[in-house]
PDB file of N, CA and C in Angstrom:
ATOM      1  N   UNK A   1      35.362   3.475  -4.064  1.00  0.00           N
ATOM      2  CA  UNK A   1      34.787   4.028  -2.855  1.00  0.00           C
ATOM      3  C   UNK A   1      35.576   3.492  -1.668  1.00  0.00           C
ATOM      4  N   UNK A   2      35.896   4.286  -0.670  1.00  0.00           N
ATOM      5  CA  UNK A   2      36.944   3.936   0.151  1.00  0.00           C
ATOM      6  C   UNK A   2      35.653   3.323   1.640  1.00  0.00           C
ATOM      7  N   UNK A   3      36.313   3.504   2.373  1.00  0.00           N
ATOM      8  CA  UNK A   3      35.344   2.591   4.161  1.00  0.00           C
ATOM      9  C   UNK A   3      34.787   3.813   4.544  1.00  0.00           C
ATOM     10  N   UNK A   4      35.023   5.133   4.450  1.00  0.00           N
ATOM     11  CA  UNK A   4      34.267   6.113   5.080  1.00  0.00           C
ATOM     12  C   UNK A   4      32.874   6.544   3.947  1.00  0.00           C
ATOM     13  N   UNK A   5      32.910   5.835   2.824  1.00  0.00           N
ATOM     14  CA  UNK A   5      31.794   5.854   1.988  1.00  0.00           C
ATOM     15  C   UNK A   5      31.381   7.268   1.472  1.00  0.00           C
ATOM     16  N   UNK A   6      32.526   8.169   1.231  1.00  0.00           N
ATOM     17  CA  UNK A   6      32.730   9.427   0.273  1.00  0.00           C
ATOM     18  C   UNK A   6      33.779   9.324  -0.083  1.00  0.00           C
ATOM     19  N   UNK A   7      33.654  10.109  -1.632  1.00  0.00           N
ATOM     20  CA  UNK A   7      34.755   9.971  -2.349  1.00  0.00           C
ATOM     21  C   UNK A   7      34.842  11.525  -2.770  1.00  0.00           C
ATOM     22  N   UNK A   8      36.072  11.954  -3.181  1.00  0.00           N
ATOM     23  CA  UNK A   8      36.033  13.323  -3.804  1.00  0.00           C
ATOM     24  C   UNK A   8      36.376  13.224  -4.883  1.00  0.00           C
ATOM     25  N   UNK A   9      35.594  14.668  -5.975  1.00  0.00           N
ATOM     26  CA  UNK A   9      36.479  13.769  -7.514  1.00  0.00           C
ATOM     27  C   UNK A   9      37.463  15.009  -7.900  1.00  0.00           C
ATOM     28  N   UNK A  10      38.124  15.253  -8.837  1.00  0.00           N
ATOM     29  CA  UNK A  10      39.231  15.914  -9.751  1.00  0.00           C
ATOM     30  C   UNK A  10      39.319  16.934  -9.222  1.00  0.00           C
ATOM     31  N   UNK A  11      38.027  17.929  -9.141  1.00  0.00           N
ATOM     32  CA  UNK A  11      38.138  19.275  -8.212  1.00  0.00           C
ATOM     33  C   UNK A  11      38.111  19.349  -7.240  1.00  0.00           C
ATOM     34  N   UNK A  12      37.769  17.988  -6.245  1.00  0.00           N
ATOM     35  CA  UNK A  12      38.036  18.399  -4.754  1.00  0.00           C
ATOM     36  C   UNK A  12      36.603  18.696  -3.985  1.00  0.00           C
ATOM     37  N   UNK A  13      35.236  18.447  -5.293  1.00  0.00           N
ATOM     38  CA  UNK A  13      33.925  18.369  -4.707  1.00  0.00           C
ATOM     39  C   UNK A  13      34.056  16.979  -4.053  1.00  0.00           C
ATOM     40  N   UNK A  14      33.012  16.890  -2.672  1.00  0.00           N
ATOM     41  CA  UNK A  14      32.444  15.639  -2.022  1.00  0.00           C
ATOM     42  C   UNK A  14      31.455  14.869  -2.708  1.00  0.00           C
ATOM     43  N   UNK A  15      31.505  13.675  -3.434  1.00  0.00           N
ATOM     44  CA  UNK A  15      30.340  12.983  -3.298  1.00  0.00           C
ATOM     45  C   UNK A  15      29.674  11.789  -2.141  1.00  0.00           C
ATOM     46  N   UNK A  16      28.761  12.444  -2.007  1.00  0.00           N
ATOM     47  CA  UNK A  16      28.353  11.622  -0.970  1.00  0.00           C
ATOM     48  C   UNK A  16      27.359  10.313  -1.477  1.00  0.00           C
ATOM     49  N   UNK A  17      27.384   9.110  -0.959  1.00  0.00           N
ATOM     50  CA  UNK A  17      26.628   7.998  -1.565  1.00  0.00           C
ATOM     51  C   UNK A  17      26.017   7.295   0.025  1.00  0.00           C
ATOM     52  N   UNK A  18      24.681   7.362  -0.368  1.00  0.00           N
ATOM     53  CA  UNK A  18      23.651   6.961   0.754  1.00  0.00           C
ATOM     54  C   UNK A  18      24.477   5.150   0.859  1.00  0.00           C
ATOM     55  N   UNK A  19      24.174   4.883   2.054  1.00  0.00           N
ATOM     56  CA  UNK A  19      24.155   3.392   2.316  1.00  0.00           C
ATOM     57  C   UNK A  19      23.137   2.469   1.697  1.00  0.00           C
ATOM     58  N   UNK A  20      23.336   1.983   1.197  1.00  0.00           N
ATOM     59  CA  UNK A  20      21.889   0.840   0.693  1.00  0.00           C
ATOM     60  C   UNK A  20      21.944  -0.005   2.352  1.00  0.00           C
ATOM     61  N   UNK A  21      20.231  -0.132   2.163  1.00  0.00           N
ATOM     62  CA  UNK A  21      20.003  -1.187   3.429  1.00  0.00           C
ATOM     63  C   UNK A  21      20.030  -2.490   2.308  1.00  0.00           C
ATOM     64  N   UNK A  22      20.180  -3.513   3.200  1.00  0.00           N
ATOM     65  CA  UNK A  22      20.526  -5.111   3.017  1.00  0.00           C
ATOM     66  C   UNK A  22      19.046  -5.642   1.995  1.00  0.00           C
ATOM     67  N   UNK A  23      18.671  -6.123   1.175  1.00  0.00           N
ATOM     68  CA  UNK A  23      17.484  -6.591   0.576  1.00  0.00           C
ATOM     69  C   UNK A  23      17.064  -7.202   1.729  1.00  0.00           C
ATOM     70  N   UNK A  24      15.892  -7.827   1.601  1.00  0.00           N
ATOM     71  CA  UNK A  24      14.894  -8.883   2.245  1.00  0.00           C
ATOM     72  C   UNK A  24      14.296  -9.584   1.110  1.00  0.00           C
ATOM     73  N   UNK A  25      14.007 -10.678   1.019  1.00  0.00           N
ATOM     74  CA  UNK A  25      13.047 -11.086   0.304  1.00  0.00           C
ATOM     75  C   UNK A  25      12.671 -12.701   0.732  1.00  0.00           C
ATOM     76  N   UNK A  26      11.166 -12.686   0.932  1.00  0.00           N
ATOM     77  CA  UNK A  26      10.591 -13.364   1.275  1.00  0.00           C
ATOM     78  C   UNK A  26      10.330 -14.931   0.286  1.00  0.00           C
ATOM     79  N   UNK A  27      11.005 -15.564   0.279  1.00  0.00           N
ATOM     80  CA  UNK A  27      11.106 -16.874  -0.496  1.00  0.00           C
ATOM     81  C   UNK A  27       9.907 -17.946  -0.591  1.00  0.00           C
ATOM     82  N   UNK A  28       9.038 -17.745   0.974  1.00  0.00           N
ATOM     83  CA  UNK A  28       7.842 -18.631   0.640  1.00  0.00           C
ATOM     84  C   UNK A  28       6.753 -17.941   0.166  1.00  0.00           C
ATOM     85  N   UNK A  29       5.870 -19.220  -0.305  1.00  0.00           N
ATOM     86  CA  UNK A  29       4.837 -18.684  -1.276  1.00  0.00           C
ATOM     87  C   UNK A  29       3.969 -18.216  -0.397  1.00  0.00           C
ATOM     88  N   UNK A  30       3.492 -17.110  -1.151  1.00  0.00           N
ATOM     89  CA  UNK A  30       2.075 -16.403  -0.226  1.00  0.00           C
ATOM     90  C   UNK A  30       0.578 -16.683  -1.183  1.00  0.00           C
ATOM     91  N   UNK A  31       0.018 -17.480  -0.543  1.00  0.00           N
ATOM     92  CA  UNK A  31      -1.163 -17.650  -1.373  1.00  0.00           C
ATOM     93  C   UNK A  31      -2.248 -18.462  -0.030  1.00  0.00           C
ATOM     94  N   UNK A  32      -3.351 -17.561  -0.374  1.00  0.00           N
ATOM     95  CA  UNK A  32      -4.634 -18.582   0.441  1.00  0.00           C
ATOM     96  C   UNK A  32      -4.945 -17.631   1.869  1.00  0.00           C
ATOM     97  N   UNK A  33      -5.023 -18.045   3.000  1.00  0.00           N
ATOM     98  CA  UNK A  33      -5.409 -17.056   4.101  1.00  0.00           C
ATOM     99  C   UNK A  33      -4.035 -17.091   4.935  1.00  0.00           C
ATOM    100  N   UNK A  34      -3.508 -15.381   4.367  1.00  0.00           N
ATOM    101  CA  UNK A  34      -2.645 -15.664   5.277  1.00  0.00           C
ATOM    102  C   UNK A  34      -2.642 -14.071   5.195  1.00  0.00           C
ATOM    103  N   UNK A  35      -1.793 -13.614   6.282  1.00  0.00           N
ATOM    104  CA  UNK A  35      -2.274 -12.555   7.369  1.00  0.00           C
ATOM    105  C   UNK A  35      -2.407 -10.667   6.481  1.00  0.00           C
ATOM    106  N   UNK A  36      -1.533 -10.772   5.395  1.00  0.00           N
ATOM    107  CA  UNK A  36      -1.761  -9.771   4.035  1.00  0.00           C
ATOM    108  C   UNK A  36      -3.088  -9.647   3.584  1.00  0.00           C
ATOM    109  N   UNK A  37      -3.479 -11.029   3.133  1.00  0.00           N
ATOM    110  CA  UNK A  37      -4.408 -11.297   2.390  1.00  0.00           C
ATOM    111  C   UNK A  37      -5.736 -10.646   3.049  1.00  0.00           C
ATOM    112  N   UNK A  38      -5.814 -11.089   4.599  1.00  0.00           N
ATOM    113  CA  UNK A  38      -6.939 -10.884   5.731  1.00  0.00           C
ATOM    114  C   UNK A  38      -6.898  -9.444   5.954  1.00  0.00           C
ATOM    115  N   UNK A  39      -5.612  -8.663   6.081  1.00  0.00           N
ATOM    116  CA  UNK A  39      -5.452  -7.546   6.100  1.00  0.00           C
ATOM    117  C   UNK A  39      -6.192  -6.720   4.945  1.00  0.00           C
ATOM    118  N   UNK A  40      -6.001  -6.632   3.754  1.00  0.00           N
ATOM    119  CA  UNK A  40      -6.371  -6.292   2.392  1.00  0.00           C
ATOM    120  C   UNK A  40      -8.176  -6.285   2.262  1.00  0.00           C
ATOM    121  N   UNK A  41      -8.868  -7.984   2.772  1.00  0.00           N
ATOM    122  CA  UNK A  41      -9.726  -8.303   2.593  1.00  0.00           C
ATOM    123  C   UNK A  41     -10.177  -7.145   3.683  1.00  0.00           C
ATOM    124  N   UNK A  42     -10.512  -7.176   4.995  1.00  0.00           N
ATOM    125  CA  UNK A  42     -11.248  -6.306   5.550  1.00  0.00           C
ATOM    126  C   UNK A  42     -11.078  -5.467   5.677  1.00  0.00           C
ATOM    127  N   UNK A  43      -9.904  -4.300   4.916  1.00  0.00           N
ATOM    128  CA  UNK A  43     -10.123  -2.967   4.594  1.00  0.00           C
ATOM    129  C   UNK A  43     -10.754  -2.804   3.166  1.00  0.00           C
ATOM    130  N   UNK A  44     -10.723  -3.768   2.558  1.00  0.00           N
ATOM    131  CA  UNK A  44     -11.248  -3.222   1.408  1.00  0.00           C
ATOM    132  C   UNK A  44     -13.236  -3.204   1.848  1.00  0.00           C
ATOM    133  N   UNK A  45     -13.189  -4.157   2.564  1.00  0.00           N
ATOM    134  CA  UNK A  45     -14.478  -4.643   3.035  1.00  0.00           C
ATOM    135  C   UNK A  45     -15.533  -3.144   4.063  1.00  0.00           C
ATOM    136  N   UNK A  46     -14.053  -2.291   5.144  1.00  0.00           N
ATOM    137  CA  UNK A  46     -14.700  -1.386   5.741  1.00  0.00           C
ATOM    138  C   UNK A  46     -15.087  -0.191   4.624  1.00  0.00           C
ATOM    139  N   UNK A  47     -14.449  -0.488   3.543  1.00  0.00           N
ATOM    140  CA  UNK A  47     -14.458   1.223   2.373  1.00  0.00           C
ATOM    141  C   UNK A  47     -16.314   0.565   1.635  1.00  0.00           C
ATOM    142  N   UNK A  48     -16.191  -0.637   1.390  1.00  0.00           N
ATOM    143  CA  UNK A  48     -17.750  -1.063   0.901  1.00  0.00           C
ATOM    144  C   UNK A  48     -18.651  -0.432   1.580  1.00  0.00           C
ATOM    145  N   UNK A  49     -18.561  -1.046   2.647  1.00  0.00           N
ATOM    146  CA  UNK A  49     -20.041  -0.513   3.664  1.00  0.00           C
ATOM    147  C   UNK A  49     -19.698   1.094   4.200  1.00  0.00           C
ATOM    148  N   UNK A  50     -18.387   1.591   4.490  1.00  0.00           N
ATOM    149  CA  UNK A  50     -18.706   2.642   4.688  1.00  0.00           C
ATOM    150  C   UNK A  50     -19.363   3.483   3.208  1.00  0.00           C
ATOM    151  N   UNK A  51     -18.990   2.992   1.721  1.00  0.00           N
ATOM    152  CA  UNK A  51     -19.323   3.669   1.059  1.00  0.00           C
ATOM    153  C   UNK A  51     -21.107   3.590   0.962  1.00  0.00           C
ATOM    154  N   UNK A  52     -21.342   2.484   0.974  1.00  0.00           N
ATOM    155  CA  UNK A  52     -23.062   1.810   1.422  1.00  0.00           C
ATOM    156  C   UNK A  52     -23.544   2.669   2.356  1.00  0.00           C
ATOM    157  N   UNK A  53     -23.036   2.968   3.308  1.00  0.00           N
ATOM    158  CA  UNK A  53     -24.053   3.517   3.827  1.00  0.00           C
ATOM    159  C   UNK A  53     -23.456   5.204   3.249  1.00  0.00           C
ATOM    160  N   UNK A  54     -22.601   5.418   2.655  1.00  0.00           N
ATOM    161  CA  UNK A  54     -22.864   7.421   1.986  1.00  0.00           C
ATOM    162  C   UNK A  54     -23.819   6.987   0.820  1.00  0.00           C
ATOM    163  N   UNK A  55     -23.747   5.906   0.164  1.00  0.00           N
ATOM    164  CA  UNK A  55     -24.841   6.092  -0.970  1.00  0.00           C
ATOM    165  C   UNK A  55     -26.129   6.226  -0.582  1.00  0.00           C
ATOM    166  N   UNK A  56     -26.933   5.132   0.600  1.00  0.00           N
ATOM    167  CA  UNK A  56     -28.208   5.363   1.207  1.00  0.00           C
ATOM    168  C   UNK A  56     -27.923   6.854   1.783  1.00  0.00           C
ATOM    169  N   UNK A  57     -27.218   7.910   2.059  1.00  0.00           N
ATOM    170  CA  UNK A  57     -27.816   8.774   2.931  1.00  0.00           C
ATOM    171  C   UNK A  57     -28.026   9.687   1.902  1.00  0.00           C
ATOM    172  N   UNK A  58     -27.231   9.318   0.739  1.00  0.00           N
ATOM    173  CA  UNK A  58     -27.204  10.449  -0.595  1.00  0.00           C
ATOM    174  C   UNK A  58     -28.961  10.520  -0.964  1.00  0.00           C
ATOM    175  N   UNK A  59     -28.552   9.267  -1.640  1.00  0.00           N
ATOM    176  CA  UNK A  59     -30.055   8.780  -2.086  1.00  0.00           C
ATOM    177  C   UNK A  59     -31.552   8.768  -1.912  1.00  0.00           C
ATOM    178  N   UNK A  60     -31.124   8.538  -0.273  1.00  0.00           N
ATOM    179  CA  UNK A  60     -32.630   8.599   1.256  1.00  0.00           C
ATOM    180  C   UNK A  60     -32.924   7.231   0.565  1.00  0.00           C
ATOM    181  N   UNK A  61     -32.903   5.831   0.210  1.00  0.00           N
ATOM    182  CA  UNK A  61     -33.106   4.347  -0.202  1.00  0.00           C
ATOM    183  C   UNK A  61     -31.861   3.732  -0.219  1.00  0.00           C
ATOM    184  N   UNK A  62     -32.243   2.406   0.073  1.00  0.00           N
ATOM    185  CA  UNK A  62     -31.114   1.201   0.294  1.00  0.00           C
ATOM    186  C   UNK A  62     -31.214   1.214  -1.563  1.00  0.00           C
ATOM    187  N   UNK A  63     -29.752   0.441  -1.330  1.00  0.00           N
ATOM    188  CA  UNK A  63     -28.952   0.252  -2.588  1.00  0.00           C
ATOM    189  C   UNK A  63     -29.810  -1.139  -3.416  1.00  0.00           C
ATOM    190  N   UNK A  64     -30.128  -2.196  -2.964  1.00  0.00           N
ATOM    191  CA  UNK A  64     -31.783  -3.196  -3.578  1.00  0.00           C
ATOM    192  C   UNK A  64     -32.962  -2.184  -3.845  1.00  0.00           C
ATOM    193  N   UNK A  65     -33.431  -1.116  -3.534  1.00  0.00           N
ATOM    194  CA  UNK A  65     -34.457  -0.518  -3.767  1.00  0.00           C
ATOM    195  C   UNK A  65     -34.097   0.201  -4.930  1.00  0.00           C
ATOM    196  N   UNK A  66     -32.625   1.337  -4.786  1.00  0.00           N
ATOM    197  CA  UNK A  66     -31.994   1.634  -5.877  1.00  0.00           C
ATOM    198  C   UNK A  66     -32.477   0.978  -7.125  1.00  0.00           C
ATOM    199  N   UNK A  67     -31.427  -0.373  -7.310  1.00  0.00           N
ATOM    200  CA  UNK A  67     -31.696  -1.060  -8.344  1.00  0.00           C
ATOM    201  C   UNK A  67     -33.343  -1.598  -8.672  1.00  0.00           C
ATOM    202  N   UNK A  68     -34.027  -2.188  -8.015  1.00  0.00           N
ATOM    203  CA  UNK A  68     -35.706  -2.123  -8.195  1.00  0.00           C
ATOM    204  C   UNK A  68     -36.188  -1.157  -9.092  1.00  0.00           C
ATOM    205  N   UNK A  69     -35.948   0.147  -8.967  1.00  0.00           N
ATOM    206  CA  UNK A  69     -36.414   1.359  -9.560  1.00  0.00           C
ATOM    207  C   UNK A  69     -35.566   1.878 -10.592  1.00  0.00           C
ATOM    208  N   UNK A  70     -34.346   1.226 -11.408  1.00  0.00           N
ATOM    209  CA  UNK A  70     -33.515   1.876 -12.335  1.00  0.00           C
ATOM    210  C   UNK A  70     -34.424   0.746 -13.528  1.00  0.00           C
TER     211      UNK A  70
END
């Protein structure tokens, strides 16, 4: 592959080859409260209660009364 980063082959077609971007990779450890983790935790947290409250409106009863009566 030459510096203009196309090559042509036998017949004189272009191949073209995308640039790779540079890796990244993050070497320290991620574990415990750190800003992913907090991220993750309270979206998973808004899908709970928003789902809590579609089950009470399904239902017409809170989700403890639910279970009481199964």
């Amino acid at each position: 592959m030459n510096r203009n980063s196309y090559v042509t082959e036998d017949r004189g077609r272009l191949n073209n080859y995308a640039i790779e971007p540079k890796m990244y990779v993050d070497s320290t450890q991620q574990f415990g409260f750190n800003k992913y983790a907090e991220l993750l935790n309270g979206r998973l947290a808004m899908i709970g209660f928003v789902s809590l409250i579609g089950f009470e409106l399904i239902t017409k009863q809170g989700l403890i009364s639910w279970f009481a009566h199964l």
